[in-house]
N, C-alpha and C. Protein backbone atom coordinates (compact mmCIF):
# COMPACT_ATOMS: atom_id res chain seq x y z
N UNK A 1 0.83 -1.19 0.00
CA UNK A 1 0.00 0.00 0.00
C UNK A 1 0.87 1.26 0.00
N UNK A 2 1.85 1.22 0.93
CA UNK A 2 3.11 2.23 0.70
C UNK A 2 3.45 2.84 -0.51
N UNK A 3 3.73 1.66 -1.91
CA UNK A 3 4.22 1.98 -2.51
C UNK A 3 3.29 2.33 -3.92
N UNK A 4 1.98 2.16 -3.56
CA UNK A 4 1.33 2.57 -4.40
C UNK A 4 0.69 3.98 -4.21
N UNK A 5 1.27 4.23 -2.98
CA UNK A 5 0.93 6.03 -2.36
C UNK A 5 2.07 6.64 -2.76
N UNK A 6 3.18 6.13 -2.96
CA UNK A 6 4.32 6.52 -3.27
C UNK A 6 4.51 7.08 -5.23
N UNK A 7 3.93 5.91 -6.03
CA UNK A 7 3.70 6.26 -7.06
C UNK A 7 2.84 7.02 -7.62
N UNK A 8 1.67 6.79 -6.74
CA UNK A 8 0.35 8.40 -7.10
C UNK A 8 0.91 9.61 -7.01
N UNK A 9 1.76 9.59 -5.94
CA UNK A 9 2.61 10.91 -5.83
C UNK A 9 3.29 11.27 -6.57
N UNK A 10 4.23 10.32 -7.35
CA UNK A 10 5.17 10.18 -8.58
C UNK A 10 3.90 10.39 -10.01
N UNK A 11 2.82 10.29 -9.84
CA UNK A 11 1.91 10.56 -11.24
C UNK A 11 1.69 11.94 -10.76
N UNK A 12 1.49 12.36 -9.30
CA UNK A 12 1.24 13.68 -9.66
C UNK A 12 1.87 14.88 -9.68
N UNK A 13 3.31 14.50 -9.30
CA UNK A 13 4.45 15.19 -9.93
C UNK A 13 4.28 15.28 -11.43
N UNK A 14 4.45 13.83 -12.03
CA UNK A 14 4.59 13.90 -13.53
C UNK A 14 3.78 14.42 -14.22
N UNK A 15 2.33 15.00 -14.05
CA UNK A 15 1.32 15.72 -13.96
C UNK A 15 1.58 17.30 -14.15
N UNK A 16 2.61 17.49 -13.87
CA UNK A 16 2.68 19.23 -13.75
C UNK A 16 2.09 19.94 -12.70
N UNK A 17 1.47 19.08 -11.92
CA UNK A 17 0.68 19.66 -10.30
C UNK A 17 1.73 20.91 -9.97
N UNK A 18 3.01 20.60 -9.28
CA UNK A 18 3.35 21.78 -9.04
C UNK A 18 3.72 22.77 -10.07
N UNK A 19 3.44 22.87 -10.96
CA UNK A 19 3.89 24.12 -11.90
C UNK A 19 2.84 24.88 -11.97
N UNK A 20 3.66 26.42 -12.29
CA UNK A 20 2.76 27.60 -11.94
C UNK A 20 1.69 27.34 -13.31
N UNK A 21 1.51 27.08 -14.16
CA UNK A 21 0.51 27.19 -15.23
C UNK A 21 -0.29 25.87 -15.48
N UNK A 22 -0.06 24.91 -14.48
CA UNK A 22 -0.99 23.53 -14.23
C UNK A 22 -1.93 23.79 -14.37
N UNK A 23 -2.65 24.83 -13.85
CA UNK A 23 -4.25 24.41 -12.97
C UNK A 23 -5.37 25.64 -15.05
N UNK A 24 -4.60 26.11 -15.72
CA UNK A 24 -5.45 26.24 -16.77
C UNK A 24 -6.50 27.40 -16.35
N UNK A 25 -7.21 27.79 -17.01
CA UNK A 25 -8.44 28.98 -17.16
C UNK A 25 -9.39 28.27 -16.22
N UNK A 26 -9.98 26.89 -16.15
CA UNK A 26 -11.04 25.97 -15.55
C UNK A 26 -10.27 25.15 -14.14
N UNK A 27 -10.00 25.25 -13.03
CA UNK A 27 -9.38 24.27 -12.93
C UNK A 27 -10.70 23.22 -11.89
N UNK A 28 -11.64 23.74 -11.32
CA UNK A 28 -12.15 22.89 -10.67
C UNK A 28 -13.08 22.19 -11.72
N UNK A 29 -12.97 22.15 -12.81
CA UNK A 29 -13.63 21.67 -14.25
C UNK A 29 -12.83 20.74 -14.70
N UNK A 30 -11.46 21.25 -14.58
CA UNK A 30 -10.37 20.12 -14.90
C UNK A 30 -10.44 19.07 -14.14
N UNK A 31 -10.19 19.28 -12.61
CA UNK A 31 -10.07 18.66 -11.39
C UNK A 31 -11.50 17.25 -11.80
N UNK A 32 -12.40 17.75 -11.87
CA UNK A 32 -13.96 16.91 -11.82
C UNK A 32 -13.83 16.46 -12.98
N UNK A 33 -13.42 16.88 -14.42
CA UNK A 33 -13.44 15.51 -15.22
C UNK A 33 -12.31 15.17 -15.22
N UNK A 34 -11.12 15.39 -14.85
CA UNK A 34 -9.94 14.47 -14.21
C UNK A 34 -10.53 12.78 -13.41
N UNK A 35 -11.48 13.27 -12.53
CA UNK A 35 -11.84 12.10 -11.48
C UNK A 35 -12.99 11.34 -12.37
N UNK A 36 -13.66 12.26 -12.62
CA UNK A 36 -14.93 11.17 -14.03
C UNK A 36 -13.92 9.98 -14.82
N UNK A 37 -13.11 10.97 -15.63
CA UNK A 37 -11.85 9.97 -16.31
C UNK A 37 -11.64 8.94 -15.85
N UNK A 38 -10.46 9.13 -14.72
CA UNK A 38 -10.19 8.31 -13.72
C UNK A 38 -10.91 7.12 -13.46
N UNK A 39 -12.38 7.44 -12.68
CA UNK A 39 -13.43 6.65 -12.31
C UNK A 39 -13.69 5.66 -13.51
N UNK A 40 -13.85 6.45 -14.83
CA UNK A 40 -14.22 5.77 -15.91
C UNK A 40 -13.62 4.33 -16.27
N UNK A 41 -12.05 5.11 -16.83
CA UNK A 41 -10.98 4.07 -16.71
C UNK A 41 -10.78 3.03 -15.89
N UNK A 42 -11.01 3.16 -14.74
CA UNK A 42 -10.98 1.98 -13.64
C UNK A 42 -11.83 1.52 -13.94
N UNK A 43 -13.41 1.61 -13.92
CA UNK A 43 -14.06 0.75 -14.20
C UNK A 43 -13.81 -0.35 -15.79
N UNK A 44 -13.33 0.37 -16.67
CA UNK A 44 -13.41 0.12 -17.95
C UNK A 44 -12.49 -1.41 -17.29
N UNK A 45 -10.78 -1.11 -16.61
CA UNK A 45 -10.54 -2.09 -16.16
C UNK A 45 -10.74 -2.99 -16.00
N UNK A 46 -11.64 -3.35 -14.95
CA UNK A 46 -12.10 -3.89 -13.99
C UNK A 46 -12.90 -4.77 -15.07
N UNK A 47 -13.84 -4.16 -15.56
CA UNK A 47 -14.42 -4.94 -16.82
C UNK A 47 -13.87 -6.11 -17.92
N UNK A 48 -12.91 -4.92 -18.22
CA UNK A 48 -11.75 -5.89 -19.27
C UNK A 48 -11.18 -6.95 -18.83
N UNK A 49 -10.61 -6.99 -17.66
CA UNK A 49 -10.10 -7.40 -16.87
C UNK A 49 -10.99 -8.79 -16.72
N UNK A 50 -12.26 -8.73 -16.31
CA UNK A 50 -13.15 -9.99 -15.85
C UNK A 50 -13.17 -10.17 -17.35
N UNK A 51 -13.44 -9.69 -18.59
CA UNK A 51 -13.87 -9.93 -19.56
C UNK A 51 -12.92 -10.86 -20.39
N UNK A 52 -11.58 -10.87 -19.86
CA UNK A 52 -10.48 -11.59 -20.29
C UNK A 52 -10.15 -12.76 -19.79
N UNK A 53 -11.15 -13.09 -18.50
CA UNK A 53 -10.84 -14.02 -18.00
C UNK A 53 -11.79 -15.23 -18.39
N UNK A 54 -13.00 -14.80 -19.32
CA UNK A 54 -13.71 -15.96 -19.77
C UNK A 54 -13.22 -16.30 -20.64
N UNK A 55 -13.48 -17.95 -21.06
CA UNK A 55 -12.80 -18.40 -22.15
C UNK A 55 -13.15 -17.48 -23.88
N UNK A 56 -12.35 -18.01 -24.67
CA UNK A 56 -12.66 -17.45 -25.75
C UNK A 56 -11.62 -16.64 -26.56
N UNK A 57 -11.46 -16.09 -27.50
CA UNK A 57 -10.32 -15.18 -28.22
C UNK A 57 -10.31 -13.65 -27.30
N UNK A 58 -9.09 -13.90 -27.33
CA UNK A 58 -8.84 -11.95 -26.17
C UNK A 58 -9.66 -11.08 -27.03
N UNK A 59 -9.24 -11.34 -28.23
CA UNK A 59 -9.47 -10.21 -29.34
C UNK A 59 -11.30 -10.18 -29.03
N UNK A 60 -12.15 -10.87 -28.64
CA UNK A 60 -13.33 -10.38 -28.72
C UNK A 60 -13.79 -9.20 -27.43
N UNK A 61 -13.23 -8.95 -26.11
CA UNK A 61 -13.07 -7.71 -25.47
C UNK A 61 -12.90 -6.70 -25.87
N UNK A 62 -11.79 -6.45 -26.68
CA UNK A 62 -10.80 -5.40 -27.41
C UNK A 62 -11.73 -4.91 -28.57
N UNK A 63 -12.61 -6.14 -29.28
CA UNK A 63 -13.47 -5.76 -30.55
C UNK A 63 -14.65 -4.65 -29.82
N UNK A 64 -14.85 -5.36 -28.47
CA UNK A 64 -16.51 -4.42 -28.43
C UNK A 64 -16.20 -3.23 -27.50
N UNK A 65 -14.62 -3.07 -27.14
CA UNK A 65 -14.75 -1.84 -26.72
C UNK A 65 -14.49 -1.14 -27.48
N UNK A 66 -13.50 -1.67 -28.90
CA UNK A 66 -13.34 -0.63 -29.92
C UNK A 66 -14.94 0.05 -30.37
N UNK A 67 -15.42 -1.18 -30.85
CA UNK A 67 -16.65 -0.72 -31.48
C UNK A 67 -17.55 0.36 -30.55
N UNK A 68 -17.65 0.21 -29.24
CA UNK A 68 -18.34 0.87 -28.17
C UNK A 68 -17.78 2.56 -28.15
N UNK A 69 -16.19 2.44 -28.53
CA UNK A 69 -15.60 3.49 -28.41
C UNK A 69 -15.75 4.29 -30.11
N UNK A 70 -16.03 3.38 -31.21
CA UNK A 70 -16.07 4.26 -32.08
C UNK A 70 -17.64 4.72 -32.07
N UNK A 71 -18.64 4.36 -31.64
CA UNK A 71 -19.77 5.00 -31.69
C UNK A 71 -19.93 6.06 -30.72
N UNK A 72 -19.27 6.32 -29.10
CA UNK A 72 -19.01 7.02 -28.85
C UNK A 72 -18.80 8.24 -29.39
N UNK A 73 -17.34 7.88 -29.84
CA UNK A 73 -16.88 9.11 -30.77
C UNK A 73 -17.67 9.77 -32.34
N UNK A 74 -18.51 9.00 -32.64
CA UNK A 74 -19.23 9.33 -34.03
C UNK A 74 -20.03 10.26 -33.10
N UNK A 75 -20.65 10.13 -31.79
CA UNK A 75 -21.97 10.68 -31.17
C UNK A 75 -21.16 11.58 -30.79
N UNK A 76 -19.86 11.98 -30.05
CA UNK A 76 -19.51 13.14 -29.63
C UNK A 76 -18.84 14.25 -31.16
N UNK A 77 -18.78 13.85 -32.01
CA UNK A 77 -18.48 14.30 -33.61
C UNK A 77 -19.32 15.03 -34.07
N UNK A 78 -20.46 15.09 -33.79
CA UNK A 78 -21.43 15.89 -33.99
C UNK A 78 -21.55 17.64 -33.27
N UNK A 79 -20.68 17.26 -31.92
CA UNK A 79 -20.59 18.59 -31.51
C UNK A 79 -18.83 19.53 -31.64
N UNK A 80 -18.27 19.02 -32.77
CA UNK A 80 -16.81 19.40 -33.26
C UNK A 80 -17.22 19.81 -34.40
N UNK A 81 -17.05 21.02 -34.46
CA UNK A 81 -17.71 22.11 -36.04
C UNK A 81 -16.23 21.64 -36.84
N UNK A 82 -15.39 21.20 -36.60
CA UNK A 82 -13.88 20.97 -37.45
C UNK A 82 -14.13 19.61 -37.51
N UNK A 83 -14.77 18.49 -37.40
CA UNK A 83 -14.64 17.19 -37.22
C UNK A 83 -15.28 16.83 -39.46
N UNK A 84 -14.41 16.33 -39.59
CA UNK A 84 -14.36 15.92 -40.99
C UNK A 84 -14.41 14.17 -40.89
N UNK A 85 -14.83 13.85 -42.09
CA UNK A 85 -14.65 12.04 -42.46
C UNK A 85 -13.60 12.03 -43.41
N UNK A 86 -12.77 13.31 -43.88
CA UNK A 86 -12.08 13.21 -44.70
C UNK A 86 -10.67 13.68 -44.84
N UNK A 87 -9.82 13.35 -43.54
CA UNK A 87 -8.78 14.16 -43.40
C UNK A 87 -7.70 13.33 -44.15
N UNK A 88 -6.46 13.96 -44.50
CA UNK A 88 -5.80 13.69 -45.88
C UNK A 88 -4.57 12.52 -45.48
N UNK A 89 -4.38 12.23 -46.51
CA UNK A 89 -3.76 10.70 -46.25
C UNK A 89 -2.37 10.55 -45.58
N UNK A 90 -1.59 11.46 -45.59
CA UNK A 90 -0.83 11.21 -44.13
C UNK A 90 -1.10 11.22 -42.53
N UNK A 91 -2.66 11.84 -42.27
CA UNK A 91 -2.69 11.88 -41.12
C UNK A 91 -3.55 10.52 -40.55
N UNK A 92 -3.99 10.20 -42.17
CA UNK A 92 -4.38 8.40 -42.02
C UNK A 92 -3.62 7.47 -41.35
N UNK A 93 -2.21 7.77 -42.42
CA UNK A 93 -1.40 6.73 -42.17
C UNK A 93 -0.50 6.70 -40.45
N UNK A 94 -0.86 8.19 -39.82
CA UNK A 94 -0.37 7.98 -38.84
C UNK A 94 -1.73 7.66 -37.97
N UNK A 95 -2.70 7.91 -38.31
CA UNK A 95 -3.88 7.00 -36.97
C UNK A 95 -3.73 5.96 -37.44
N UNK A 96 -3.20 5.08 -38.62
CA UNK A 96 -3.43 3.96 -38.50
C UNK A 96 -2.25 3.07 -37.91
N UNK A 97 -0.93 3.93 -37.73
CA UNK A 97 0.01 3.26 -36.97
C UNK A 97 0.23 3.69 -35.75
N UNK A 98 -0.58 4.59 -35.27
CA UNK A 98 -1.17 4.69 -33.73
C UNK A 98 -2.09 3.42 -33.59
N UNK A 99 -3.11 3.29 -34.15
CA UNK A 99 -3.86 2.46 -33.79
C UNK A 99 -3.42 0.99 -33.64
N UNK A 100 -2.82 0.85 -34.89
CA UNK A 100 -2.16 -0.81 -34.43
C UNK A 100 -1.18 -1.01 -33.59
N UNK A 101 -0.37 -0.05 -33.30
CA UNK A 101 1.06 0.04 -32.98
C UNK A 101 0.60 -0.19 -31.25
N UNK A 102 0.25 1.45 -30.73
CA UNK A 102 0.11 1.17 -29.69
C UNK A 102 -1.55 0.63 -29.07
N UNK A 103 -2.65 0.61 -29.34
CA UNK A 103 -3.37 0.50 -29.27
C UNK A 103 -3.87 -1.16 -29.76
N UNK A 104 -4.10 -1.72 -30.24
CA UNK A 104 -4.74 -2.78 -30.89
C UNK A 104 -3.41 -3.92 -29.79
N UNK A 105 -2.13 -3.80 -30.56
CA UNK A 105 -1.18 -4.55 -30.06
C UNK A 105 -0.97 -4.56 -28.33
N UNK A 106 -0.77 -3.09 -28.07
CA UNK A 106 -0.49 -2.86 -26.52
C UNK A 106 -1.60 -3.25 -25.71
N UNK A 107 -3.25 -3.71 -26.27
CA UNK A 107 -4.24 -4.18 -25.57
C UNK A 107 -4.18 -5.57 -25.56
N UNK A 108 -4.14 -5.90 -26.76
CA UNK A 108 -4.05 -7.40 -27.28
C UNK A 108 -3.22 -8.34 -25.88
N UNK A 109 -2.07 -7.14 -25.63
CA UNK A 109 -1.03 -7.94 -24.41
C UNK A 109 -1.33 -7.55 -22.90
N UNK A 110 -2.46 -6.54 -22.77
CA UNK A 110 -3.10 -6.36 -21.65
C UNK A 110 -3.68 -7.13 -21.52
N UNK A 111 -4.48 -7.25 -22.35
CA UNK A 111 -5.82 -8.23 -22.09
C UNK A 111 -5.21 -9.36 -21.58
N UNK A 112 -4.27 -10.32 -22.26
CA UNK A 112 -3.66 -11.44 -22.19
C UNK A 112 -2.72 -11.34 -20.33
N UNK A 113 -2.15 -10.75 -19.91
CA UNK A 113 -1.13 -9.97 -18.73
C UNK A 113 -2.74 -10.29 -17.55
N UNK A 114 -3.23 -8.96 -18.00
CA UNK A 114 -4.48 -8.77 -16.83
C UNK A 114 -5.02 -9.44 -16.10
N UNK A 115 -5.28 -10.48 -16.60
CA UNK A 115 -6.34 -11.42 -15.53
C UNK A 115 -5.07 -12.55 -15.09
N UNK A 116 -4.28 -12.43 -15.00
CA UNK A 116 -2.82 -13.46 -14.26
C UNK A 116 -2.04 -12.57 -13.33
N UNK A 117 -2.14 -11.66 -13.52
CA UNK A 117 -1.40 -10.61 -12.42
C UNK A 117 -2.52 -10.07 -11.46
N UNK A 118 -1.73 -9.94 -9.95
CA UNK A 118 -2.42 -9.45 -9.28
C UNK A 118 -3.00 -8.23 -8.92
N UNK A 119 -4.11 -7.71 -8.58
CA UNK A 119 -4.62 -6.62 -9.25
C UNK A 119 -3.34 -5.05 -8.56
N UNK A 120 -2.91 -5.53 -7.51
CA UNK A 120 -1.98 -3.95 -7.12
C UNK A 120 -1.11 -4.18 -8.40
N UNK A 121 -0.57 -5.53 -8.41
CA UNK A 121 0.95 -5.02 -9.23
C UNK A 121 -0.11 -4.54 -11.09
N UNK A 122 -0.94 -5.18 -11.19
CA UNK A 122 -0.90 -4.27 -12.58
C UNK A 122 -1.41 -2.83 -12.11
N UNK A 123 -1.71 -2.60 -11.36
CA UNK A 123 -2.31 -1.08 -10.84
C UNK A 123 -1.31 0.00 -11.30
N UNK A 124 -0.04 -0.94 -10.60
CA UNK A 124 0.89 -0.07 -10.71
C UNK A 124 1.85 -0.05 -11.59
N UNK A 125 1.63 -1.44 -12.76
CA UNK A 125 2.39 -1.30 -13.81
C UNK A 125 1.72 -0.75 -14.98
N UNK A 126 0.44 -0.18 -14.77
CA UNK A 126 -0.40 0.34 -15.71
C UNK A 126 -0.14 1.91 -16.16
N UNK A 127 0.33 2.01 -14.32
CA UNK A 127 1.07 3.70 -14.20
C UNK A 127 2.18 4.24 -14.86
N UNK A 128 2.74 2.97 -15.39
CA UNK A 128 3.82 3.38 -16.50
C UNK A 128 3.74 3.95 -17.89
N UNK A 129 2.59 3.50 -18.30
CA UNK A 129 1.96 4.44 -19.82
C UNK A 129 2.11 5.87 -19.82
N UNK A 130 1.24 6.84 -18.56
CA UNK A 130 1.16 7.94 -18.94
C UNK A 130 2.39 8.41 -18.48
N UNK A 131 3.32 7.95 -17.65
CA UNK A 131 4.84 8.29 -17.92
C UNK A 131 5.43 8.26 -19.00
N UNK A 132 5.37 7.02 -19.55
CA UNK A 132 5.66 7.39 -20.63
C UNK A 132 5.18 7.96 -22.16
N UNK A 133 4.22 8.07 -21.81
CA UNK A 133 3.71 9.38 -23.01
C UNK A 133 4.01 10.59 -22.18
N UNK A 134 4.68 10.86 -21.04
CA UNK A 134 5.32 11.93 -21.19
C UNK A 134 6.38 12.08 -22.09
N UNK A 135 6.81 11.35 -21.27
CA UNK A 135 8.89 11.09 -22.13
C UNK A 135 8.36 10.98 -23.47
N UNK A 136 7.37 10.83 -24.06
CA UNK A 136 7.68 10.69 -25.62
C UNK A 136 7.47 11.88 -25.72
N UNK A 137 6.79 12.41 -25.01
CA UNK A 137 6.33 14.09 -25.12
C UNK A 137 7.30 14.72 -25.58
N UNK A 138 8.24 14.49 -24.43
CA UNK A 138 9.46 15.39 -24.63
C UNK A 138 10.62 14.84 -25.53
N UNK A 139 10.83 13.70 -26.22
CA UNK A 139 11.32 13.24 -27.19
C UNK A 139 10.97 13.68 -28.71
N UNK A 140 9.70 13.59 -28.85
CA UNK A 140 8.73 13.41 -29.72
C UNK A 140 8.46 15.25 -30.33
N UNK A 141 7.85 15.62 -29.37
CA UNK A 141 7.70 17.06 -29.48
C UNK A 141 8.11 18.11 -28.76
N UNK A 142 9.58 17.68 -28.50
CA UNK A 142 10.31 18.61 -27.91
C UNK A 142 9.40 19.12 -26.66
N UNK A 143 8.59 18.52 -25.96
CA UNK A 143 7.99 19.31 -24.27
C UNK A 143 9.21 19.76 -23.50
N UNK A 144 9.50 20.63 -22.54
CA UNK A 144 10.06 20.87 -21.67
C UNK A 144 9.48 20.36 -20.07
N UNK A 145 9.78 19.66 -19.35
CA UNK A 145 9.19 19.19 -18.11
C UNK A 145 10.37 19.93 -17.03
N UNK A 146 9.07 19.96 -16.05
CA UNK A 146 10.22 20.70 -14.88
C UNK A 146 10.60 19.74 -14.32
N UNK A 147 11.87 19.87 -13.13
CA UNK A 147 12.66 18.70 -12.41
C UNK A 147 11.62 18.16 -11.81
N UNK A 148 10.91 18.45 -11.06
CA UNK A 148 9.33 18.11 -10.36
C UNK A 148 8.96 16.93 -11.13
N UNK A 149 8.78 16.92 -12.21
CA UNK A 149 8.19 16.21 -12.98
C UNK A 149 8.96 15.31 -13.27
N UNK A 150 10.23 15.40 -13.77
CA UNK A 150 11.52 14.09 -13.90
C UNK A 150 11.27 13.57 -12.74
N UNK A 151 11.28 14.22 -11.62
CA UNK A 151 11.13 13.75 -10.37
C UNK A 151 10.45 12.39 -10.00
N UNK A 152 8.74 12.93 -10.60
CA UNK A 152 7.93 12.18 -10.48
C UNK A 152 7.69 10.92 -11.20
N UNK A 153 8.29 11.28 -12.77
CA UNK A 153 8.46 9.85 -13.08
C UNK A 153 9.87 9.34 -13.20
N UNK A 154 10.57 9.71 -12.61
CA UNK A 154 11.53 8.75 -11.84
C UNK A 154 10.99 7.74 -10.54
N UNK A 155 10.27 8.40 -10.04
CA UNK A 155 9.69 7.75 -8.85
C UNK A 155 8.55 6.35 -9.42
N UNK A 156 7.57 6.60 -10.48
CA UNK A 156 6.49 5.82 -10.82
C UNK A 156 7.36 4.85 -11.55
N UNK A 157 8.32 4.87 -12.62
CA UNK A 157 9.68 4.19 -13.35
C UNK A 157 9.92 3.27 -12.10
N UNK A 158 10.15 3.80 -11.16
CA UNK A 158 11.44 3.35 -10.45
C UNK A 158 10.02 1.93 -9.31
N UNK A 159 9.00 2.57 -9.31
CA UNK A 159 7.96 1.51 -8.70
C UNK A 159 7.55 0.79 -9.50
N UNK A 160 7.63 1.29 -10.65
CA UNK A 160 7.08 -0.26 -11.91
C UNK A 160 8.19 -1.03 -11.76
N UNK A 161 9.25 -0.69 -11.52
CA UNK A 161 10.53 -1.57 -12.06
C UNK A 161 10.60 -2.06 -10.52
N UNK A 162 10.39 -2.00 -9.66
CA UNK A 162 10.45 -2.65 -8.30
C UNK A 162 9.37 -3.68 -8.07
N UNK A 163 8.02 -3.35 -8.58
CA UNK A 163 7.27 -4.68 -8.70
C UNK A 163 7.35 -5.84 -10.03
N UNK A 164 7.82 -5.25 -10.89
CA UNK A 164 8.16 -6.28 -11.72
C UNK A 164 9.73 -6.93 -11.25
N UNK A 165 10.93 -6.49 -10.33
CA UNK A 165 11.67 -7.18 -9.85
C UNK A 165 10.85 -8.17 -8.90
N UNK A 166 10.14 -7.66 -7.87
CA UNK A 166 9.38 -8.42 -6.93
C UNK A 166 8.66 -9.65 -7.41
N UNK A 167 8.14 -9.38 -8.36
CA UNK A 167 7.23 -10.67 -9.27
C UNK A 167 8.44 -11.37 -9.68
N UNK A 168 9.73 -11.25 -10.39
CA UNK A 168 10.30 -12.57 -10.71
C UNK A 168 10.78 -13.29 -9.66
N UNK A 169 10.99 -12.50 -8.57
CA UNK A 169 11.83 -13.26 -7.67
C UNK A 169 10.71 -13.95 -6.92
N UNK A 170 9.53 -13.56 -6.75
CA UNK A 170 8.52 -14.74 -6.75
C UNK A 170 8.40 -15.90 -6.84
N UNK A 171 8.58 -15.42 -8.62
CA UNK A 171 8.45 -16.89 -9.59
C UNK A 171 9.52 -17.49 -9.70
């Protein structure tokens, strides 16, 4: 339990919490669909999670949340005055190697991981994603992060990599 108080802290460093321009024009707007999110995602979990554990192909979880998630998005498309069906063929080719790359593939091996691991340690090896879509941040598109923030995901890094030591020496 320690060390999963330890890494929330390390997400909310990596977060930009302490920086002076964090909190935005909205912030108790931010704050409340921050926790909707949150809430969301966990549940979505939790779901997937049982949903992977019945027999059958992984890939049929992954199909109906895609599908769940593209009707979603067709229904929220309606209120984006810029939302097109026709944007031009390089920005295809990069949703479509977003989509397989990290998405389709990186679930495919959740799904499969999830229901064999115990629920803290994936809790907290799950916390490693939005770390690292920082670091790509700042690879990728040149972001600047404050030490605060190296800080913090040094700390969430450094707890993924301590429960995945813990699990081999387990096994």
């Amino acid at each position: 339990m320690l060390m999963i108080a330890v890494v929330l802290g390390g997400v909310a460093l990596t977060s930009g919490l302490a920086r002076h321009d964090a909190y935005g024009a909205s912030p108790v707007k931010g704050a409340v669909i921050g926790v909707l999110a949150g809430g969301t995602y966990a549940a979505f979990l939790l779901v997937y999670r049982h949903a992977n554990r019945s027999p059958g192909p992984r890939s049929g979880p992954l199909l109906d949340s895609t599908l769940g998630m593209a009707g979603s998005a067709l229904a929220c498309a309606v209120l984006d005055p810029y939302f097109t069906f026709t944007p031009s063929l390089p920005a295809n080719v990069w949703l479509l190697l977003l989509a397989v790359g990290s998405q389709v593939i990186g679930w495919l091996l959740i799904g499969t991981a999830l229901p064999k691991l115990p629920v803290v340690e994936t809790s907290v090896l799950l916390l490693g994603q939005p770390v690292l879509a920082v670091i790509w941040g700042v690879l990728v598109f040149s972001e600047h992060l404050s030490t605060l923030q190296w800080i913090g995901a040094g700390i969430v890094l450094a707890g993924v990599a301590m429960i995945s030591v813990k699990r081999r020496a387990a096994v």
